[in-house]
Protein backbone atom coordinates (compact mmCIF):
# COMPACT_ATOMS: atom_id res chain seq x y z
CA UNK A 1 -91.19 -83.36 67.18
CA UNK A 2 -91.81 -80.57 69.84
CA UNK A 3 -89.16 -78.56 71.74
CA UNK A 4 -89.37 -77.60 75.05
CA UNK A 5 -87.63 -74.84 76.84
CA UNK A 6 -85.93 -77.89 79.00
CA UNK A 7 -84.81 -79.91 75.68
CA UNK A 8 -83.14 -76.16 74.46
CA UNK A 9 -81.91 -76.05 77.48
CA UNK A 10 -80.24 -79.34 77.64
CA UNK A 11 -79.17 -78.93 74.39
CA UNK A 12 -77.47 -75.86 74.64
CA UNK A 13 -75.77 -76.89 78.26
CA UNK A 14 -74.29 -79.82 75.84
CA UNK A 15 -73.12 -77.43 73.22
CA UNK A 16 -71.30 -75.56 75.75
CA UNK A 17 -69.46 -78.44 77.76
CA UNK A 18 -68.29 -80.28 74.60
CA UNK A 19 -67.28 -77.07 72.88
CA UNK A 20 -65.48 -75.67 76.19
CA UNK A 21 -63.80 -78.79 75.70
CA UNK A 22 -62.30 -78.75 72.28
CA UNK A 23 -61.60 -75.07 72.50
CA UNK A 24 -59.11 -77.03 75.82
CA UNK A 25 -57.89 -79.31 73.26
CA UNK A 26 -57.51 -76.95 70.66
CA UNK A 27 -55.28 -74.29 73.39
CA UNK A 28 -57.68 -71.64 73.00
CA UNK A 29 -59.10 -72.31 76.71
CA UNK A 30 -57.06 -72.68 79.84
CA UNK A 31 -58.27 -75.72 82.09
CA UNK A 32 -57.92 -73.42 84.98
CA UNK A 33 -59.35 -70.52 83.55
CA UNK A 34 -62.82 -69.14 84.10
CA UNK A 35 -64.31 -68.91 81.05
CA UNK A 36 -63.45 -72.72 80.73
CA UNK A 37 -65.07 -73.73 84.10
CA UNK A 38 -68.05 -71.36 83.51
CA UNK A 39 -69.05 -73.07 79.94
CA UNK A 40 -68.86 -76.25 81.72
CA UNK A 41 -71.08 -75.19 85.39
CA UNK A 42 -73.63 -73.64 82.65
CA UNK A 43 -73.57 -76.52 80.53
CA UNK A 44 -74.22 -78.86 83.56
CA UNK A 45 -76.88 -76.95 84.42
CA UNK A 46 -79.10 -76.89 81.29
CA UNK A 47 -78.60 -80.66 80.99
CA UNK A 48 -79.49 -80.84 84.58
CA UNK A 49 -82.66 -79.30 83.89
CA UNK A 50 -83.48 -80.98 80.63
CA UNK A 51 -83.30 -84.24 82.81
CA UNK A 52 -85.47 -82.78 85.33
CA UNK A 53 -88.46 -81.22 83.56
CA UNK A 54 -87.95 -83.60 80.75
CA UNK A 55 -87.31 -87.74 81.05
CA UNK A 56 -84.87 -88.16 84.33
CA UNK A 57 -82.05 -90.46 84.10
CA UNK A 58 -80.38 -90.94 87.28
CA UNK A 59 -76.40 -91.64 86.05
CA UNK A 60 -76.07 -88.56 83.76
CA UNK A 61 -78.29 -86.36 86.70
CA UNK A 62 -75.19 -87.64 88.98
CA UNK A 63 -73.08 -87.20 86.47
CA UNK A 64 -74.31 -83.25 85.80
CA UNK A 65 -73.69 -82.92 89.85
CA UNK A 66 -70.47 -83.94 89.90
CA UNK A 67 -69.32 -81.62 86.74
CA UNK A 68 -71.42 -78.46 88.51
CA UNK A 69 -69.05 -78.92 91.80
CA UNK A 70 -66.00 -79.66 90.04
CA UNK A 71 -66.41 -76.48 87.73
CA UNK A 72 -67.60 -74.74 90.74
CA UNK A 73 -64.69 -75.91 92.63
CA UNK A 74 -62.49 -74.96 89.84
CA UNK A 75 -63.72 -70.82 89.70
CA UNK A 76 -63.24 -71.01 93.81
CA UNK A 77 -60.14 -72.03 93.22
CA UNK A 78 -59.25 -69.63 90.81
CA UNK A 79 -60.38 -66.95 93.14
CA UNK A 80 -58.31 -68.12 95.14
CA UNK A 81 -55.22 -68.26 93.42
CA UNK A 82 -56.27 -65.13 91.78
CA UNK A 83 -56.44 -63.16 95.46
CA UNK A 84 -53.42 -64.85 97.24
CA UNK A 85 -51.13 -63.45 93.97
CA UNK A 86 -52.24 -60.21 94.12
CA UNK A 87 -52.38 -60.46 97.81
CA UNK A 88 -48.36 -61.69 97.65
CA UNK A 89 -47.79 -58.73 94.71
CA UNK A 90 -47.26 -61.41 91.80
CA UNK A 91 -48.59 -60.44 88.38
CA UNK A 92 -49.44 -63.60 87.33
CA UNK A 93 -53.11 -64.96 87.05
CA UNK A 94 -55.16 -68.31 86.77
CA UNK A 95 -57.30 -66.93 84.20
């Protein structure tokens, strides 16, 4: 069987979302933190490109979307958050 840099990459972009999400389970990753919503906008990615340079399939290419905005979504938000504490002179932050 031969590997492609898009099957590594879709491979990998797995890795990351499912172990971003037991490291959530296991409370060693914050839900609103960025480390959390960067392993899962990476991991979308590389399976987003493993379905496009490799065989497309259209549910888990929407699927990929919807996890890139929502993690994207999630760091904005975090900025956010992150700027209006400091901003307000609270020591607290999302990450």
């Amino acid at each position: 069987m031969t590997f492609y840099w898009h099957d590594w990459a879709g491979y990998i972009g797995v890795v990351l979302v499912l172990l971003a999400f037991f490291l959530l389970q296991a409370h060693k990753l914050r839900g609103n933190g960025l480390i959390f919503q960067s392993m899962n906008v990476l991991g979308a990615l590389g399976v987003m490109l493993s379905l496009l340079f490799g065989h497309f399939n259209m549910p888990a290419f929407i699927m990929q979307v919807a996890w890139l905005i929502i993690g994207i979504f999630g760091i904005g938000r975090g900025i956010r958050v992150r700027r209006e504490a400091r901003e307000s002179g609270h020591k607290t932050s999302p990450w």
